[in-house]
N, C-alpha and C. Protein backbone atom coordinates (compact mmCIF):
# COMPACT_ATOMS: atom_id res chain seq x y z
N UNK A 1 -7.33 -16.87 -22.92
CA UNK A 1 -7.97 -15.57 -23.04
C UNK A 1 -9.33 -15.64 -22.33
N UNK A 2 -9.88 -14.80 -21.42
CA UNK A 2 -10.85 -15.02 -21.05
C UNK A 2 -11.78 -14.48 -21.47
N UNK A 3 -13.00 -15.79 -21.22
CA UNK A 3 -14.82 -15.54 -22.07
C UNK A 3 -15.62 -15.26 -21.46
N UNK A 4 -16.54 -15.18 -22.03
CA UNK A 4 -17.93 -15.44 -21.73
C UNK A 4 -18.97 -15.72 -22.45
N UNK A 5 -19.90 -16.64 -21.84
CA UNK A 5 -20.86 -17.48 -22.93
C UNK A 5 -22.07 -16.57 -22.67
N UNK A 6 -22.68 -16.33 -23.52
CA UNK A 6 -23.75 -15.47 -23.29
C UNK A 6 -25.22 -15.86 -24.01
N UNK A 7 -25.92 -16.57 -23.76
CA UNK A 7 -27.21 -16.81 -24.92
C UNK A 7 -27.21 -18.02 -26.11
N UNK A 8 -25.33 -18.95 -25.25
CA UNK A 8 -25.37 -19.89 -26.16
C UNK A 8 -24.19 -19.30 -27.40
N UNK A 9 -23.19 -18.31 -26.89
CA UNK A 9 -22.39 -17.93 -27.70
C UNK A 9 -21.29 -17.82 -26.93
N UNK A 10 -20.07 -18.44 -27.36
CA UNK A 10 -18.78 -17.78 -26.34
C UNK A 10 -17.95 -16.59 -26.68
N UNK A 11 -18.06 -15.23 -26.03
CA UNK A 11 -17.19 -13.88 -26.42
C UNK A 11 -16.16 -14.56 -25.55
N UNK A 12 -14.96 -13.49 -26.70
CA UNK A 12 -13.99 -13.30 -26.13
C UNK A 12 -13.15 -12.06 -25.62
N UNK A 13 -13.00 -11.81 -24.44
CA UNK A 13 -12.23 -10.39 -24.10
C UNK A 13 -11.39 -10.31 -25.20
N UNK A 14 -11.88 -8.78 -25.44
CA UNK A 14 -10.57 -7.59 -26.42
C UNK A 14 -10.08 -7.09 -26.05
N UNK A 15 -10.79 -6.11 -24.83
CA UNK A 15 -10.70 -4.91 -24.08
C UNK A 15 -10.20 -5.67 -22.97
N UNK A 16 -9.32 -5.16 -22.12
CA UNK A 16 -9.47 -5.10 -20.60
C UNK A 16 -9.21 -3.54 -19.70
N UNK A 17 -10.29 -3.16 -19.25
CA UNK A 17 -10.54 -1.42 -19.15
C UNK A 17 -11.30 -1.44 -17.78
N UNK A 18 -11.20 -0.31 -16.90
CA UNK A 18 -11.98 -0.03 -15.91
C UNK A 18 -11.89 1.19 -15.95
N UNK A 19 -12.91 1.64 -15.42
CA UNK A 19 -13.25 3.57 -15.35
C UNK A 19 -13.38 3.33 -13.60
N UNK A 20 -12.52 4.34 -13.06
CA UNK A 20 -12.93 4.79 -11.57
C UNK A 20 -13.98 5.64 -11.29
N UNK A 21 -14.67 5.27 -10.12
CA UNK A 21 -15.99 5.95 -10.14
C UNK A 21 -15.81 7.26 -9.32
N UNK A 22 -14.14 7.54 -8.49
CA UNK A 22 -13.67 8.50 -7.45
C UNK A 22 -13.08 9.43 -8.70
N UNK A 23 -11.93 9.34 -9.45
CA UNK A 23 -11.94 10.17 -10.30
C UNK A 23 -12.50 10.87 -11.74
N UNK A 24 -13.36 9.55 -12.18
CA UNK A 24 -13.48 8.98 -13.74
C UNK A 24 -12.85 8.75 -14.94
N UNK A 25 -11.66 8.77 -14.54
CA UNK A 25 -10.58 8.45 -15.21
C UNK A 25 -10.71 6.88 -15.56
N UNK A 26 -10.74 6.41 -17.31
CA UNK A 26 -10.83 4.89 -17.47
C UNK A 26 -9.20 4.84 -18.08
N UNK A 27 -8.77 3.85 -17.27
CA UNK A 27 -7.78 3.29 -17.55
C UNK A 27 -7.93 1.50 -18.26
N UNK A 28 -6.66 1.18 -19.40
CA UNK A 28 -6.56 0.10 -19.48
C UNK A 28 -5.12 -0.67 -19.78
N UNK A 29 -5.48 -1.82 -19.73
CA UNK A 29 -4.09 -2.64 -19.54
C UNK A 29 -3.99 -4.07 -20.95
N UNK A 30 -2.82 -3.23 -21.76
CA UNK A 30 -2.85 -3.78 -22.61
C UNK A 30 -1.94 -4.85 -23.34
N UNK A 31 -1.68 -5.67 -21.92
CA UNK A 31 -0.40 -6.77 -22.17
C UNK A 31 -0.21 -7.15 -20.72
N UNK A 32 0.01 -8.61 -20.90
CA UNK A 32 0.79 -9.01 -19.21
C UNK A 32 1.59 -8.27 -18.68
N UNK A 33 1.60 -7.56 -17.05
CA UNK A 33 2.77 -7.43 -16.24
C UNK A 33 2.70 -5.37 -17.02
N UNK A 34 1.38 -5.12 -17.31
CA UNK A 34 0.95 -3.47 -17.42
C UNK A 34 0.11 -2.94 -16.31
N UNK A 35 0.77 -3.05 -15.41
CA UNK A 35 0.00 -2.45 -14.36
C UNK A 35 -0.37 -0.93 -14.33
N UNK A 36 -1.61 -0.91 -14.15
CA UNK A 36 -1.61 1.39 -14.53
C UNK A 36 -2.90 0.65 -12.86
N UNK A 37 -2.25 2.56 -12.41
CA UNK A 37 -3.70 2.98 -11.60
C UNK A 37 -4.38 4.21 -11.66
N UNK A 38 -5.88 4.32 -11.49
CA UNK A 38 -6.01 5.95 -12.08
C UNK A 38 -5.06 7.02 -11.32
N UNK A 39 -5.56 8.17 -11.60
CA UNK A 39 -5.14 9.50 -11.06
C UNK A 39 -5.32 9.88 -9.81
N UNK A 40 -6.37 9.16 -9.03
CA UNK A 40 -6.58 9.58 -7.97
C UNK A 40 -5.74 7.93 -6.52
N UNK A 41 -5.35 6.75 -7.51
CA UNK A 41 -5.14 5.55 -6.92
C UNK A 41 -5.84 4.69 -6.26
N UNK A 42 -7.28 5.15 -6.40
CA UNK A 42 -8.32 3.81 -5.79
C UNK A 42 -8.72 2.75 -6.45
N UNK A 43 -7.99 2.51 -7.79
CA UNK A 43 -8.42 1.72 -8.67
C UNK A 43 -7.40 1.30 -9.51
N UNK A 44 -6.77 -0.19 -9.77
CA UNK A 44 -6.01 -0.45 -10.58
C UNK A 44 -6.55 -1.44 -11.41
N UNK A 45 -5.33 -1.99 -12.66
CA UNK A 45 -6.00 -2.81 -13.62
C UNK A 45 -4.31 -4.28 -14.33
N UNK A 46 -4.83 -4.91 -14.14
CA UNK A 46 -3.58 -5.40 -14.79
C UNK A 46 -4.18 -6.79 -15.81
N UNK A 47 -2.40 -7.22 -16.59
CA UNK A 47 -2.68 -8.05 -17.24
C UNK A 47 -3.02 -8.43 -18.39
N UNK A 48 -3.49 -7.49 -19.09
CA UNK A 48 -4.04 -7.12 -20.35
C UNK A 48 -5.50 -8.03 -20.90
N UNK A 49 -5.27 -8.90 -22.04
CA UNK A 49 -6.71 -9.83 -22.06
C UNK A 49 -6.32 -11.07 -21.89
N UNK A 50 -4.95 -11.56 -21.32
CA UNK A 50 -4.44 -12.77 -20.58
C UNK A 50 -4.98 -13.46 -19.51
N UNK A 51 -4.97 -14.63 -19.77
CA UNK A 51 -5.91 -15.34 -18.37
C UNK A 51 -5.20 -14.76 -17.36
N UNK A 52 -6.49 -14.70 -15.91
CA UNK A 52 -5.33 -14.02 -14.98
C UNK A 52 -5.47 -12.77 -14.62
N UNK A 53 -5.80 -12.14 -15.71
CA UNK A 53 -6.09 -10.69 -15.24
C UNK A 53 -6.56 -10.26 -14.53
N UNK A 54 -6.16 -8.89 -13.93
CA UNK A 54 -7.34 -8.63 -12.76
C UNK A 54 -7.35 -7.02 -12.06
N UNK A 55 -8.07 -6.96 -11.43
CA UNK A 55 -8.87 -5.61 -11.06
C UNK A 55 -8.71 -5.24 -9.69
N UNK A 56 -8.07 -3.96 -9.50
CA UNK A 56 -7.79 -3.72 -8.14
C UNK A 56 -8.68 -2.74 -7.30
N UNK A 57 -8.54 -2.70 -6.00
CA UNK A 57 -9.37 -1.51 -5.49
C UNK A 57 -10.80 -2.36 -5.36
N UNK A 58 -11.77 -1.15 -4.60
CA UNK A 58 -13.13 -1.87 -4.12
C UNK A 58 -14.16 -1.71 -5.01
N UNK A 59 -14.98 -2.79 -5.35
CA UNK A 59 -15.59 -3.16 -5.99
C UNK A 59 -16.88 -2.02 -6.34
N UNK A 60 -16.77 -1.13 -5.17
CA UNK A 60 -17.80 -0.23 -5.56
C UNK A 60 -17.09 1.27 -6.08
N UNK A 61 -15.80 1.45 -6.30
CA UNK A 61 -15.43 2.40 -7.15
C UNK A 61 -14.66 2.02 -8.22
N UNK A 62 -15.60 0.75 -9.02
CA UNK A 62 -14.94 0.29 -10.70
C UNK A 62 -16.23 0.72 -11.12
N UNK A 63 -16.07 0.67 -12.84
CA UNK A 63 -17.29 0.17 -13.49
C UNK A 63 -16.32 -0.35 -14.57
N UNK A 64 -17.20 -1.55 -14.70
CA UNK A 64 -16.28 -2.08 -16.61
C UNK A 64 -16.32 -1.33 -17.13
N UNK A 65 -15.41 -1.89 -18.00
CA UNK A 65 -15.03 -1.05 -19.25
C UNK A 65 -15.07 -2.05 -20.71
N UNK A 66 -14.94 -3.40 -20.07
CA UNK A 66 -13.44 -3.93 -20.71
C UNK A 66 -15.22 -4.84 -22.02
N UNK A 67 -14.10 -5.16 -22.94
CA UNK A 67 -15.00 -5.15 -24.24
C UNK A 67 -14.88 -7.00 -24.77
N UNK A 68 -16.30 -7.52 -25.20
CA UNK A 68 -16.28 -8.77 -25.26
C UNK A 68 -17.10 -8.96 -26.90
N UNK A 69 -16.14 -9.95 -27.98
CA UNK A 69 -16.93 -10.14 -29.12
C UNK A 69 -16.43 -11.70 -29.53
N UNK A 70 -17.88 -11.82 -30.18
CA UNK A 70 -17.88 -13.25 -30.79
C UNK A 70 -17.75 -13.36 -32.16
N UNK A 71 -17.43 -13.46 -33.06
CA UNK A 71 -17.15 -14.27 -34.24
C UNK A 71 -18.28 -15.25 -34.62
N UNK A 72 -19.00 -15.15 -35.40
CA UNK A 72 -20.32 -15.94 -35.76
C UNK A 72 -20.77 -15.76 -37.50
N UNK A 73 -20.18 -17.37 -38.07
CA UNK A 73 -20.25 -16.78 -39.85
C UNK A 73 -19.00 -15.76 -40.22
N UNK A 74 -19.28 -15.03 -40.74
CA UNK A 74 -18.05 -13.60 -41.11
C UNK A 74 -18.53 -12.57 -40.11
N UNK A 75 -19.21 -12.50 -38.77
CA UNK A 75 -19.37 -11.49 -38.72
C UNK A 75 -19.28 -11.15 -37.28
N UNK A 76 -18.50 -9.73 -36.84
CA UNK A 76 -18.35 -9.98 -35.31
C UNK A 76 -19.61 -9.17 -34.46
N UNK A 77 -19.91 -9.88 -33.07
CA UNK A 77 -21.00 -9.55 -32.44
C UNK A 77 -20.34 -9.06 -31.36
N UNK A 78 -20.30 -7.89 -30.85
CA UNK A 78 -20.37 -7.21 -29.43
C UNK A 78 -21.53 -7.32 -28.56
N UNK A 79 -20.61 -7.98 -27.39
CA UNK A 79 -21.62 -7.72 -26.03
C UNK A 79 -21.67 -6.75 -25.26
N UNK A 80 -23.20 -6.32 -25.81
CA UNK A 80 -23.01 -4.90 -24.63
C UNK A 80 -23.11 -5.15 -23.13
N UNK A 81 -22.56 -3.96 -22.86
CA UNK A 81 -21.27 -4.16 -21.20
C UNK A 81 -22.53 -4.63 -20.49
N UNK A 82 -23.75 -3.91 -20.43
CA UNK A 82 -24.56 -4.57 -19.38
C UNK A 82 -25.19 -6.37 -19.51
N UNK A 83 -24.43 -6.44 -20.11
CA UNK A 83 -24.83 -8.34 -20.15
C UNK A 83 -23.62 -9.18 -19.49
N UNK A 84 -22.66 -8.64 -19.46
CA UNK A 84 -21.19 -9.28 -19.30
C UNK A 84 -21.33 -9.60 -17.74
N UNK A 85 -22.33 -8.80 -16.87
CA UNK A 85 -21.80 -9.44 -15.20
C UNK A 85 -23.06 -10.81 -15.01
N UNK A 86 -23.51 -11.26 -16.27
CA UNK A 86 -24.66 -12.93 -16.50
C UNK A 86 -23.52 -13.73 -16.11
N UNK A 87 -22.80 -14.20 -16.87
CA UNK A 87 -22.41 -15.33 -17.09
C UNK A 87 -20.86 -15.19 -16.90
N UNK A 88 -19.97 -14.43 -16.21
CA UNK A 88 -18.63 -13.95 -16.37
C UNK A 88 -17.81 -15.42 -16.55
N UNK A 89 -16.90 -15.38 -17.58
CA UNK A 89 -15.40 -15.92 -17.27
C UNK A 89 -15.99 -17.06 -16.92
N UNK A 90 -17.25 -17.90 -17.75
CA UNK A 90 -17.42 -19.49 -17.97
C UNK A 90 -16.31 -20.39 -19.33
């Protein structure tokens, strides 16, 4: 499943989601071998939160989506999206 360590903590993808920036349509993919593309087709998503996954189309019409939490004691911590492009998928 892929992580990310952030501040000395390892999240783990929940989400795997992208929003197109041509239509704004967020699409996501929620299991291996779920390929979706938006409405307009400049942007796809596959794979679900399986290693491997991955993101189609050009890099300047995605924005994440996709959602990362850690487990710490009883209690779960979300990383908000703007921290996730630090340390990706260590």
């Amino acid at each position: 499943m892929p992580s990310i360590v952030y501040a000395g903590v390892k999240y783990t993808q929940t989400r795997h989601a992208i929003q197109c920036k041509k239509c704004l349509e967020t699409i996501e993919s929620k299991y291996i071998h779920d390929l979706k593309y938006c409405t307009c087709g400049a942007v796809g998503i596959d794979g679900g939160i399986s290693d491997g996954n991955r993101i189609l189309g050009n890099q300047s019409d995605i924005e994440d989506r996709s959602m990362y939490c850690a487990i710490v004691g009883k209690k779960k911590i979300w990383l908000p999206h703007h921290m996730e492009s630090y340390q990706r998928f260590v």
